[in-house]
Protein backbone atom coordinates (compact mmCIF):
# COMPACT_ATOMS: atom_id res chain seq x y z
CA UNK A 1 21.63 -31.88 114.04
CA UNK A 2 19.56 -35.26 114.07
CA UNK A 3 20.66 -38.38 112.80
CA UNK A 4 19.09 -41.12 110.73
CA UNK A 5 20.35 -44.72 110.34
CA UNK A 6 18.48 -46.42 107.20
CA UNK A 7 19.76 -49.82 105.75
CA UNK A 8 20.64 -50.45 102.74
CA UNK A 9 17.38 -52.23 101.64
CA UNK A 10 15.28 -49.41 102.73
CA UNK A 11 17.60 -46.70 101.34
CA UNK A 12 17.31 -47.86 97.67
CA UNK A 13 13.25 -47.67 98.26
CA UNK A 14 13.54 -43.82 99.84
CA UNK A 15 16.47 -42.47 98.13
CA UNK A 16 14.94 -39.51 97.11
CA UNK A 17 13.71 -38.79 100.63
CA UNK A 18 17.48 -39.26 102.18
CA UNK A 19 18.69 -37.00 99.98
CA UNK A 20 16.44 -34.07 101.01
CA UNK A 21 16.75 -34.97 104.41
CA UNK A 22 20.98 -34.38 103.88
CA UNK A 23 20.42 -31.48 101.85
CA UNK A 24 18.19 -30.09 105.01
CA UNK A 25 21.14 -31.12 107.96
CA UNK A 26 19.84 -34.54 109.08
CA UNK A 27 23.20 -36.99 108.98
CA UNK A 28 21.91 -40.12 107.26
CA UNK A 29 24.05 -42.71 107.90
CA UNK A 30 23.67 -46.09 106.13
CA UNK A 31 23.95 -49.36 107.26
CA UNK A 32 24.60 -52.68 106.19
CA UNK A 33 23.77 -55.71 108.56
CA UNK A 34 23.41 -53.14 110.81
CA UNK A 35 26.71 -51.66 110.80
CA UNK A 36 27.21 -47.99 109.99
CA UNK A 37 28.99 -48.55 106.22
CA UNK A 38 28.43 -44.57 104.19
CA UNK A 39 26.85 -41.25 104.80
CA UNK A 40 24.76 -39.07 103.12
CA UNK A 41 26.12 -35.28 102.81
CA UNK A 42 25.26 -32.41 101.27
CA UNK A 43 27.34 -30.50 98.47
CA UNK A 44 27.36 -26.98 98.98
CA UNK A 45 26.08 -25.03 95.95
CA UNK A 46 28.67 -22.85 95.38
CA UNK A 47 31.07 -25.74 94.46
CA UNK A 48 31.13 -26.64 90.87
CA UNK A 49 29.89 -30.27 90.13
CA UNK A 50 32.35 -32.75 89.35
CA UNK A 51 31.15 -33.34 85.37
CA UNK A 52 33.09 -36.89 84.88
């Protein structure tokens, strides 16, 4: 499995494109001032979704 770090700032630009990327087994870890702060996993599909 690869591994991505994105910050923040560049994240909110490429969401879309992190999200596949998770979905597909890359980790994508984001970071803040870079320091690792979340991560980006996938949900497997044969969990319901949470409908809060």
């Amino acid at each position: 499995m690869s591994t991505r770090n994105v910050g923040i700032e560049d994240a909110r630009k490429r969401l879309g494109d992190l999200v596949t990327a998770a979905q597909q087994g890359v980790d994508v870890i984001l970071t803040r001032n870079g320091r690792p702060v979340a991560r980006l996993i996938p949900i497997p599909y044969d969990e319901p979704a949470d409908e809060s």
